[in-house]
C-alpha atoms as a PDB file:
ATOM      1  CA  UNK A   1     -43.905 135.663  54.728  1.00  0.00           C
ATOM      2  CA  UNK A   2     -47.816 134.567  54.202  1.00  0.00           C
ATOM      3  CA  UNK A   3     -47.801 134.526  58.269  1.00  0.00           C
ATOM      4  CA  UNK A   4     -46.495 137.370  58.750  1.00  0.00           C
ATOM      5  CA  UNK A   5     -48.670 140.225  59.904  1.00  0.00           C
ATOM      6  CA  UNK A   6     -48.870 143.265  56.632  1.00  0.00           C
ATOM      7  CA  UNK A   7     -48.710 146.263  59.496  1.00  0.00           C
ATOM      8  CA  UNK A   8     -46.203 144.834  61.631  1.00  0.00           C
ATOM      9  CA  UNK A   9     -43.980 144.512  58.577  1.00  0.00           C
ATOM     10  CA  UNK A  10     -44.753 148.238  57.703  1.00  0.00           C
ATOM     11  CA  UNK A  11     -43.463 149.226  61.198  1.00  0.00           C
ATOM     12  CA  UNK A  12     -40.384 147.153  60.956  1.00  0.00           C
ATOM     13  CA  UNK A  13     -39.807 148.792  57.551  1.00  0.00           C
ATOM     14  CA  UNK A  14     -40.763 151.938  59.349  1.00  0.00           C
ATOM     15  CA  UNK A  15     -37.844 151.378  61.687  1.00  0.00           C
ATOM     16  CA  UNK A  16     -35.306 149.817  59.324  1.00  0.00           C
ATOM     17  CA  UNK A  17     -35.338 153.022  57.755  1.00  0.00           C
ATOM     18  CA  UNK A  18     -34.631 155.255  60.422  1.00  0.00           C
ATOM     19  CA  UNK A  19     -31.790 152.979  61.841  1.00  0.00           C
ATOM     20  CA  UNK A  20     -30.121 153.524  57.971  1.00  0.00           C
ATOM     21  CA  UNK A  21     -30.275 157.160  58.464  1.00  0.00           C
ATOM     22  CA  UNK A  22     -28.734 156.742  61.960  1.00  0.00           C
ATOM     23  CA  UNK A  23     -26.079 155.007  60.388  1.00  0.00           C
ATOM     24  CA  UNK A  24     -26.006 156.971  57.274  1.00  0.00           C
ATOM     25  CA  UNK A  25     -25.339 160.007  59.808  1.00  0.00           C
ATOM     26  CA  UNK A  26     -22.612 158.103  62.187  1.00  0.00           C
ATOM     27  CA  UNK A  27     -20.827 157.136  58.883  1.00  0.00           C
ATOM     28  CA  UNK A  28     -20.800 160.912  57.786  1.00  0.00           C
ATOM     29  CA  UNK A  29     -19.433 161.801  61.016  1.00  0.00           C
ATOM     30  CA  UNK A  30     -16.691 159.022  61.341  1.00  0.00           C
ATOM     31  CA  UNK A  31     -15.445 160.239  57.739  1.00  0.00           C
ATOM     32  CA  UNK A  32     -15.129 164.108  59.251  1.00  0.00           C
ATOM     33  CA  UNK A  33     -13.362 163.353  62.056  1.00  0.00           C
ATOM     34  CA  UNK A  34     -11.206 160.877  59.968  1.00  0.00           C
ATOM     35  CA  UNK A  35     -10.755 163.712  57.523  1.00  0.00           C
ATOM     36  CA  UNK A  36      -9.846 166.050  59.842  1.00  0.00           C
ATOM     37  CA  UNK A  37      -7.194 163.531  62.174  1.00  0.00           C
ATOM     38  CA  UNK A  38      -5.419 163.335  58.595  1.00  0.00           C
ATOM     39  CA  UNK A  39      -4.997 167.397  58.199  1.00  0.00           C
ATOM     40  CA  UNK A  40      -3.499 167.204  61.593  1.00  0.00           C
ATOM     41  CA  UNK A  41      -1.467 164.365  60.569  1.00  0.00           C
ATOM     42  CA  UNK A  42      -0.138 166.515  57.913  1.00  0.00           C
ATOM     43  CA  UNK A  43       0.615 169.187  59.842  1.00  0.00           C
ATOM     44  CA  UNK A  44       2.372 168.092  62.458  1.00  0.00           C
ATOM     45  CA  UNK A  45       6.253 168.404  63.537  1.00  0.00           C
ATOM     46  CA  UNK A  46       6.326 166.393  65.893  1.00  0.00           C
ATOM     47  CA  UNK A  47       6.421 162.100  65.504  1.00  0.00           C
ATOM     48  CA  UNK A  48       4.724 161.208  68.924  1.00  0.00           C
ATOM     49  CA  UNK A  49       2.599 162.957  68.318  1.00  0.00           C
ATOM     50  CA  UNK A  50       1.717 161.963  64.509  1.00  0.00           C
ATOM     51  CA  UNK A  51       1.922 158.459  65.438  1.00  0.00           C
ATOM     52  CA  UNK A  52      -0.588 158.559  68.295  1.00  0.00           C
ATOM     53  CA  UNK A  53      -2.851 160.911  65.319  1.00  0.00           C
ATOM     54  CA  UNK A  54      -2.062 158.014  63.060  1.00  0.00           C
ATOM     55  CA  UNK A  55      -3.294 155.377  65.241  1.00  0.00           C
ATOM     56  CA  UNK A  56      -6.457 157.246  66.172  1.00  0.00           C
ATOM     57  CA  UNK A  57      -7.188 157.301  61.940  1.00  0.00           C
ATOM     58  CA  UNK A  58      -6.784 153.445  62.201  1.00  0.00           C
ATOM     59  CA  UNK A  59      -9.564 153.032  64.856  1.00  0.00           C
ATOM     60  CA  UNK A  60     -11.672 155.600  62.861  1.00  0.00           C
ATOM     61  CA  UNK A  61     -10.985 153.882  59.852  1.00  0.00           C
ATOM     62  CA  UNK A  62     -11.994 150.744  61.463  1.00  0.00           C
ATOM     63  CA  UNK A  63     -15.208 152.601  62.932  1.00  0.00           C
ATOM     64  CA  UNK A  64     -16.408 153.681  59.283  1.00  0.00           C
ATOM     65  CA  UNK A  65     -16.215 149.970  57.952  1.00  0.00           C
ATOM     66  CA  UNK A  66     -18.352 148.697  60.095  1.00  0.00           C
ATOM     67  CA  UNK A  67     -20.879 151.307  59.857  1.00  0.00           C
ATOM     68  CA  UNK A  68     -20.322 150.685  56.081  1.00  0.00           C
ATOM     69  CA  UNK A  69     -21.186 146.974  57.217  1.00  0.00           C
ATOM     70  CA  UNK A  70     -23.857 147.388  59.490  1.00  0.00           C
ATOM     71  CA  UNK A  71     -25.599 149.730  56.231  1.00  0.00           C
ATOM     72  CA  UNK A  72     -25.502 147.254  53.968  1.00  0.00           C
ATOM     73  CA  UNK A  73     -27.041 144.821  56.175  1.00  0.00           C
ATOM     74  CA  UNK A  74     -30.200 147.015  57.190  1.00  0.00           C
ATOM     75  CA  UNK A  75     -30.717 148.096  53.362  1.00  0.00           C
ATOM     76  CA  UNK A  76     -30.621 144.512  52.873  1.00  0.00           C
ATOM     77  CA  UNK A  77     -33.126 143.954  55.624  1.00  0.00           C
ATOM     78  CA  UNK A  78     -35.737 146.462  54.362  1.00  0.00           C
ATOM     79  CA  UNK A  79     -35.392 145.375  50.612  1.00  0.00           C
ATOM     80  CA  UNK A  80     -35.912 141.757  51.800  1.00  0.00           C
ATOM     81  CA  UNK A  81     -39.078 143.029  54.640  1.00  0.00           C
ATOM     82  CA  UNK A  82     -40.764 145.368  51.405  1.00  0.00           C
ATOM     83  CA  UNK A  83     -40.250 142.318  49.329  1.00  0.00           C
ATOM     84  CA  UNK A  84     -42.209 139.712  51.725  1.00  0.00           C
ATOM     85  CA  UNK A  85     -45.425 142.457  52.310  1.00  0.00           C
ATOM     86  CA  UNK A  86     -45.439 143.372  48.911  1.00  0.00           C
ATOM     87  CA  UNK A  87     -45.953 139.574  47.988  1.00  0.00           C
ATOM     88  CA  UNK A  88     -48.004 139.836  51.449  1.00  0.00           C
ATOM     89  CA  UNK A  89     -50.054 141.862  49.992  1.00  0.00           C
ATOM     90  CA  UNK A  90     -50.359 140.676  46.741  1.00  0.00           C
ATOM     91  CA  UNK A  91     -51.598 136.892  47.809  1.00  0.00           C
ATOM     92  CA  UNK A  92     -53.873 138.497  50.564  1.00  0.00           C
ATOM     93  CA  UNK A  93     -55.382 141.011  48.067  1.00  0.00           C
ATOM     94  CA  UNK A  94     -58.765 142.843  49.258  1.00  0.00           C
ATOM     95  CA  UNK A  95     -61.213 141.887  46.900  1.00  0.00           C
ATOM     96  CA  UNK A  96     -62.875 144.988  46.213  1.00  0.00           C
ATOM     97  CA  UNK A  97     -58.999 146.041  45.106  1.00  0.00           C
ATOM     98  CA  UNK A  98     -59.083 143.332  42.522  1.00  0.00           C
ATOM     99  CA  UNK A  99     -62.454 144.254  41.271  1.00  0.00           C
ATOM    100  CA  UNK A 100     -61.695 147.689  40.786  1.00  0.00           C
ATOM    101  CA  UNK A 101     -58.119 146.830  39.384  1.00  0.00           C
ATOM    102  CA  UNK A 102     -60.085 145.299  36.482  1.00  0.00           C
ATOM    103  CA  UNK A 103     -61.997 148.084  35.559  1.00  0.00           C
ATOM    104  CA  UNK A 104     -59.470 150.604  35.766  1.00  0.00           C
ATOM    105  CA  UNK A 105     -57.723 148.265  33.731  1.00  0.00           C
ATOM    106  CA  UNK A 106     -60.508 148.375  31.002  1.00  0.00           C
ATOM    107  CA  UNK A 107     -61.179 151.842  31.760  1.00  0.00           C
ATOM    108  CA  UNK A 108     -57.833 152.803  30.955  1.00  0.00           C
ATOM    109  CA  UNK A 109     -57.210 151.214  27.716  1.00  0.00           C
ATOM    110  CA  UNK A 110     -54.515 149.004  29.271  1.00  0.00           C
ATOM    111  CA  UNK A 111     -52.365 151.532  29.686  1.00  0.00           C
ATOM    112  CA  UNK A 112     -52.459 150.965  33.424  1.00  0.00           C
ATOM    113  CA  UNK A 113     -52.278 147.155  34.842  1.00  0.00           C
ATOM    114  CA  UNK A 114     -54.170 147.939  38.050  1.00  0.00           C
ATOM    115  CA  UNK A 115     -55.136 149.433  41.708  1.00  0.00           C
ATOM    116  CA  UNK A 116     -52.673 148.953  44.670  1.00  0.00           C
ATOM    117  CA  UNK A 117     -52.147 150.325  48.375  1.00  0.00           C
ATOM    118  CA  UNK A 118     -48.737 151.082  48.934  1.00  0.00           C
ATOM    119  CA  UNK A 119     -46.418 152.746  51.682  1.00  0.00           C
ATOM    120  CA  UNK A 120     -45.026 156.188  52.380  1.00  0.00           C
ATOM    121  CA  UNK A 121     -41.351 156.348  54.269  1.00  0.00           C
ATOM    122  CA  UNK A 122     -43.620 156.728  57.832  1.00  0.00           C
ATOM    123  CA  UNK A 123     -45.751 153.819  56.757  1.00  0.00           C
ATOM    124  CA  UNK A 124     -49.193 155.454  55.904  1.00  0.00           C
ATOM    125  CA  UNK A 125     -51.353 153.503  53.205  1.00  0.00           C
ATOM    126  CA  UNK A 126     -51.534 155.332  49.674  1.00  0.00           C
ATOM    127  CA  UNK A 127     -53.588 154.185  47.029  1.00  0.00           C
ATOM    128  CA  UNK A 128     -51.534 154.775  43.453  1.00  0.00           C
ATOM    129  CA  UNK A 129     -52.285 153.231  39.912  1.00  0.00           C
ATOM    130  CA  UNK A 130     -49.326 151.042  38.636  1.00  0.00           C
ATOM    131  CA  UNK A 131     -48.582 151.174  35.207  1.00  0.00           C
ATOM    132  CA  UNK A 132     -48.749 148.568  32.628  1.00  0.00           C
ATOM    133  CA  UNK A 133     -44.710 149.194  31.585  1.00  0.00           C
ATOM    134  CA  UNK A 134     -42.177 148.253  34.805  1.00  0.00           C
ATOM    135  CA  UNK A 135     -39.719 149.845  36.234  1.00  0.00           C
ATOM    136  CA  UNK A 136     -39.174 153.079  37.777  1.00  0.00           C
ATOM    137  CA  UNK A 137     -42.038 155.763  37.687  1.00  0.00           C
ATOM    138  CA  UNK A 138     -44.773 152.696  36.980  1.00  0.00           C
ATOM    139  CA  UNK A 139     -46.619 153.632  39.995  1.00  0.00           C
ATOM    140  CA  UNK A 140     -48.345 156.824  39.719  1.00  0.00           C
ATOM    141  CA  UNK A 141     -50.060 158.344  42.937  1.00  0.00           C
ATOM    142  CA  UNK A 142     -53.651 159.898  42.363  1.00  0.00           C
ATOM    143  CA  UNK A 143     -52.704 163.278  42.814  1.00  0.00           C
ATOM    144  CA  UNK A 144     -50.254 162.651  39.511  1.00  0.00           C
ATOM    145  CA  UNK A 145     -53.008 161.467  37.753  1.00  0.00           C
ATOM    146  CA  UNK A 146     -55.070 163.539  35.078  1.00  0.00           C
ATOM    147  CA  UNK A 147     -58.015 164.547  35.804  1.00  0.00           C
ATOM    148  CA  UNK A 148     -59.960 162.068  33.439  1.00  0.00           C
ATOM    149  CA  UNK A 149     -57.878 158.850  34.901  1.00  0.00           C
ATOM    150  CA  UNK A 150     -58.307 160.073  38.248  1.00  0.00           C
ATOM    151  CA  UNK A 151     -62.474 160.081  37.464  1.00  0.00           C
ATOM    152  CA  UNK A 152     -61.547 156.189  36.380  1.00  0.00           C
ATOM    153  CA  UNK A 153     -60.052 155.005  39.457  1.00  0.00           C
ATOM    154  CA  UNK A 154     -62.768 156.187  41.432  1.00  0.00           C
ATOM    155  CA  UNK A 155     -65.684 154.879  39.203  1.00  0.00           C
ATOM    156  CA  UNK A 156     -63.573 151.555  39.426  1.00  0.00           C
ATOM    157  CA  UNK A 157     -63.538 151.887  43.136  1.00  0.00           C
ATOM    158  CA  UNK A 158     -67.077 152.825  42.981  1.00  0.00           C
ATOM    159  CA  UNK A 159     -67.860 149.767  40.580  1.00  0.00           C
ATOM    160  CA  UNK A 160     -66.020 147.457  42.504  1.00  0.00           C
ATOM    161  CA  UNK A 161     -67.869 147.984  45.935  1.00  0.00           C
ATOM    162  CA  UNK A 162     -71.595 148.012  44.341  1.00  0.00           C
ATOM    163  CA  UNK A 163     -70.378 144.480  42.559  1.00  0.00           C
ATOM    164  CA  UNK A 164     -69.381 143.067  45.678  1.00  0.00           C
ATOM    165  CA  UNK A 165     -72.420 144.398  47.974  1.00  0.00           C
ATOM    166  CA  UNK A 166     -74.830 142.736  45.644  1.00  0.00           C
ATOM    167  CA  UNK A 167     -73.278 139.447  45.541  1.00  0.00           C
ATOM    168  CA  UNK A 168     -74.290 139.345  49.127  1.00  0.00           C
ATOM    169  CA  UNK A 169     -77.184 142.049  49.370  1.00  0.00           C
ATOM    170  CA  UNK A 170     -80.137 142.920  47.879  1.00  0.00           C
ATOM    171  CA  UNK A 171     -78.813 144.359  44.285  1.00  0.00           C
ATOM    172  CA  UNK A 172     -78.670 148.249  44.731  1.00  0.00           C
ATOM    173  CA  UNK A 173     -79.219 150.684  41.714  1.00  0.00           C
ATOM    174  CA  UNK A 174     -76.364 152.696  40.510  1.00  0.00           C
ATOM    175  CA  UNK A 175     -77.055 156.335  39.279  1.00  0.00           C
ATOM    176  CA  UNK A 176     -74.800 158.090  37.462  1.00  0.00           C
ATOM    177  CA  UNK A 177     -74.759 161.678  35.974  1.00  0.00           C
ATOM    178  CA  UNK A 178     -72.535 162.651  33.156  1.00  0.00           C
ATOM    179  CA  UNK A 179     -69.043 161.099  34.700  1.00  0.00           C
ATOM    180  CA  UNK A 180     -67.812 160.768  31.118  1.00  0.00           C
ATOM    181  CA  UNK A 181     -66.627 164.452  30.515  1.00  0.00           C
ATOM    182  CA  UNK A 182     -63.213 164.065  30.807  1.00  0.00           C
ATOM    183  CA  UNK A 183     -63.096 161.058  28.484  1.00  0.00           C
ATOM    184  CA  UNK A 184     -61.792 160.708  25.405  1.00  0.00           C
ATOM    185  CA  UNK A 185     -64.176 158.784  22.740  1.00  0.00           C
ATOM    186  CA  UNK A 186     -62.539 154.926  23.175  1.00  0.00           C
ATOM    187  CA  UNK A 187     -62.193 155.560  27.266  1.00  0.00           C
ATOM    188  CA  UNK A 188     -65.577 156.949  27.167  1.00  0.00           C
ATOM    189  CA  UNK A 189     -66.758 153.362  25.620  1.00  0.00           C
ATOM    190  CA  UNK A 190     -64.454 151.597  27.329  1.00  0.00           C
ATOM    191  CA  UNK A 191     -66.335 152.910  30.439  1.00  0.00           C
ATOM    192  CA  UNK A 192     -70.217 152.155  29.156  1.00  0.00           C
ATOM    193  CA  UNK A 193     -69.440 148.814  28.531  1.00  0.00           C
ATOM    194  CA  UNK A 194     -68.222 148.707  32.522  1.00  0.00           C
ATOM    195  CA  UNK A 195     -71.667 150.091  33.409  1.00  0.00           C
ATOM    196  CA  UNK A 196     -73.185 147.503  31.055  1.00  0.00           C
ATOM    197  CA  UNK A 197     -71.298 144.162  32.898  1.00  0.00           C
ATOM    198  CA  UNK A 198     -72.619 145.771  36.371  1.00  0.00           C
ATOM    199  CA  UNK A 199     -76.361 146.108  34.944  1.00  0.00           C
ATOM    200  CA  UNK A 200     -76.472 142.365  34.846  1.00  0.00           C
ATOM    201  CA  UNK A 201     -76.382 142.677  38.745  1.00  0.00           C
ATOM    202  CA  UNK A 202     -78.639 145.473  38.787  1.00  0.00           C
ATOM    203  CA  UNK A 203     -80.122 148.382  37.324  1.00  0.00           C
ATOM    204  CA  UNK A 204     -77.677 151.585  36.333  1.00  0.00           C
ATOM    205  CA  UNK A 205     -79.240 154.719  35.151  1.00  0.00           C
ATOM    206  CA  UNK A 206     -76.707 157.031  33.465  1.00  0.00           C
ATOM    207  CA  UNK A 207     -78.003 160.709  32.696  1.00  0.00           C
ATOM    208  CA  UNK A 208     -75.963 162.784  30.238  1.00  0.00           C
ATOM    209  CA  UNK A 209     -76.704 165.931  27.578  1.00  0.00           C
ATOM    210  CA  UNK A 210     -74.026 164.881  25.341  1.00  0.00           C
ATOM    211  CA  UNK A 211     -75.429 163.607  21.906  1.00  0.00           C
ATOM    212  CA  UNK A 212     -72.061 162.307  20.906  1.00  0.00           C
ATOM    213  CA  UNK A 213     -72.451 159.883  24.261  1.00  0.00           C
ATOM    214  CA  UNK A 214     -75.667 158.450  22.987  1.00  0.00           C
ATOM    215  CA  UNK A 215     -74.521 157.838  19.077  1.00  0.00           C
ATOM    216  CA  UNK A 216     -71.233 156.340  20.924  1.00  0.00           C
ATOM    217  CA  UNK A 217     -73.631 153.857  22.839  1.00  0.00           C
ATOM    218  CA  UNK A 218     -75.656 153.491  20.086  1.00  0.00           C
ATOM    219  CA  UNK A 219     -72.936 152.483  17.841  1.00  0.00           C
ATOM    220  CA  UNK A 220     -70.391 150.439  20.139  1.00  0.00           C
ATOM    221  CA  UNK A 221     -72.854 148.906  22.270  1.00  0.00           C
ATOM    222  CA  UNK A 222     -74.684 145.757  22.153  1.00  0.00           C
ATOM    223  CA  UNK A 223     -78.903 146.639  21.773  1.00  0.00           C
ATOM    224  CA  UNK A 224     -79.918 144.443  23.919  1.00  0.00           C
ATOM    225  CA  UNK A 225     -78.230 145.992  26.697  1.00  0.00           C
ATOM    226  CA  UNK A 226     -79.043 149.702  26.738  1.00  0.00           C
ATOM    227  CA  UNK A 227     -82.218 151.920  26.442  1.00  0.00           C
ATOM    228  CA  UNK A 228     -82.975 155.135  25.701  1.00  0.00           C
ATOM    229  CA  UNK A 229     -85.341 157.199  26.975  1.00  0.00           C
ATOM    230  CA  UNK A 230     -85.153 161.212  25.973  1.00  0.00           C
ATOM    231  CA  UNK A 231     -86.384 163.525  28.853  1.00  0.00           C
ATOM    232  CA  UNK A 232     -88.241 166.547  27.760  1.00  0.00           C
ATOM    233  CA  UNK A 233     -87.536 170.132  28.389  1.00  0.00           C
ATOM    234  CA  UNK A 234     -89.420 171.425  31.344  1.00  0.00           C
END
């Protein structure tokens, strides 16, 4: 699985799945004409002819267990293929993803665990926050998101690529203007202290007209970190 190539899985995956709606589709058909061969069975007067009926049901019958067979098998095959690229994936992870996994992790309270690229039925890349709590419905596509998490998984994103551009770069300044809006008071500070981490790289300017944003800072954040300056009216 680690030498196997991520977007020649996603095509196999790709194909798996259309050979299990094949089959899906023969079985469907095999059952019909089964179905039917037994109403004519039923109907008939003659034995000849109900035996040679009969004996075409057998085959049929025959014909739907190993499509039954050959299903099983290919589900098989693309749980076992999404398994190996999702672990793929996971020990080859892009580091920027990690980064910004982090902070949306922060950002979010915890209530999400991370950032992850997953795939659509005809193999296109989609970027979806997973959940902290498994199971079903744990991954939640951006478009799902509200409006303030969606805000967070960009910043993160955002974040995540100025972090990793100044560890081999000169450091670049990050300017930000009131992306707080849609934040509840603990996400909001959750946030600020994100900003503050990345100002030990470089310098971050954040410009907002929200009072409650500055007594927020001024209360949750460390002194030594932040400064205020207050523009005038012009």
């Amino acid at each position: 699985v680690q030498q196997a190539d991520a977007d020649e899985i996603a095509i196999q995956i790709k194909d798996l799945t259309e050979q299990i709606g094949r089959t899906e589709n023969q079985r469907e058909q095999a059952i019909m004409r089964h179905s039917q061969l037994e109403r004519d069975y039923q109907n008939l007067d003659t034995g000849g002819r109900a035996s040679m009926l009969a004996t075409q049901a057998s085959g049929i019958g025959i014909e739907i267990e190993e499509a039954v067979q050959e299903l099983a098998i290919l589900r098989l095959a693309h749980a076992a293929l999404t398994a190996g690229i999702e672990r793929y994936r996971a020990a080859n992870e892009d580091p920027i993803l990690k980064i910004a996994s982090e902070s949306f992790r922060e950002m979010t309270l915890g209530k999400f665990r991370g950032i992850e690229i997953t795939l659509d039925n005809d193999g296109k890349h989609l970027l979806v926050g997973r959940r902290s709590a498994e199971g079903a419905g744990s991954g939640v596509y951006v478009e799902q998101m509200s409006d303030g998490t969606r805000d967070q998984l960009y910043l993160s994103l955002r974040l995540a690529s100025l972090e990793q551009w100044n560890r081999v770069h000169e450091p670049m300044p990050l300017i930000v203007d009131d992306i707080l809006v849609h934040f509840d008071d603990e996400r909001a500070v959750a946030t600020l202290k994100q900003l503050v981490r990345v100002s030990d790289q470089t310098q971050v300017i954040f410009f907002t007209h929200h009072q409650h944003l500055i007594d927020l800072a001024n209360e949750r954040l460390a002194s030594e970190k932040v400064f205020f300056h207050r523009l005038g009216a012009t």
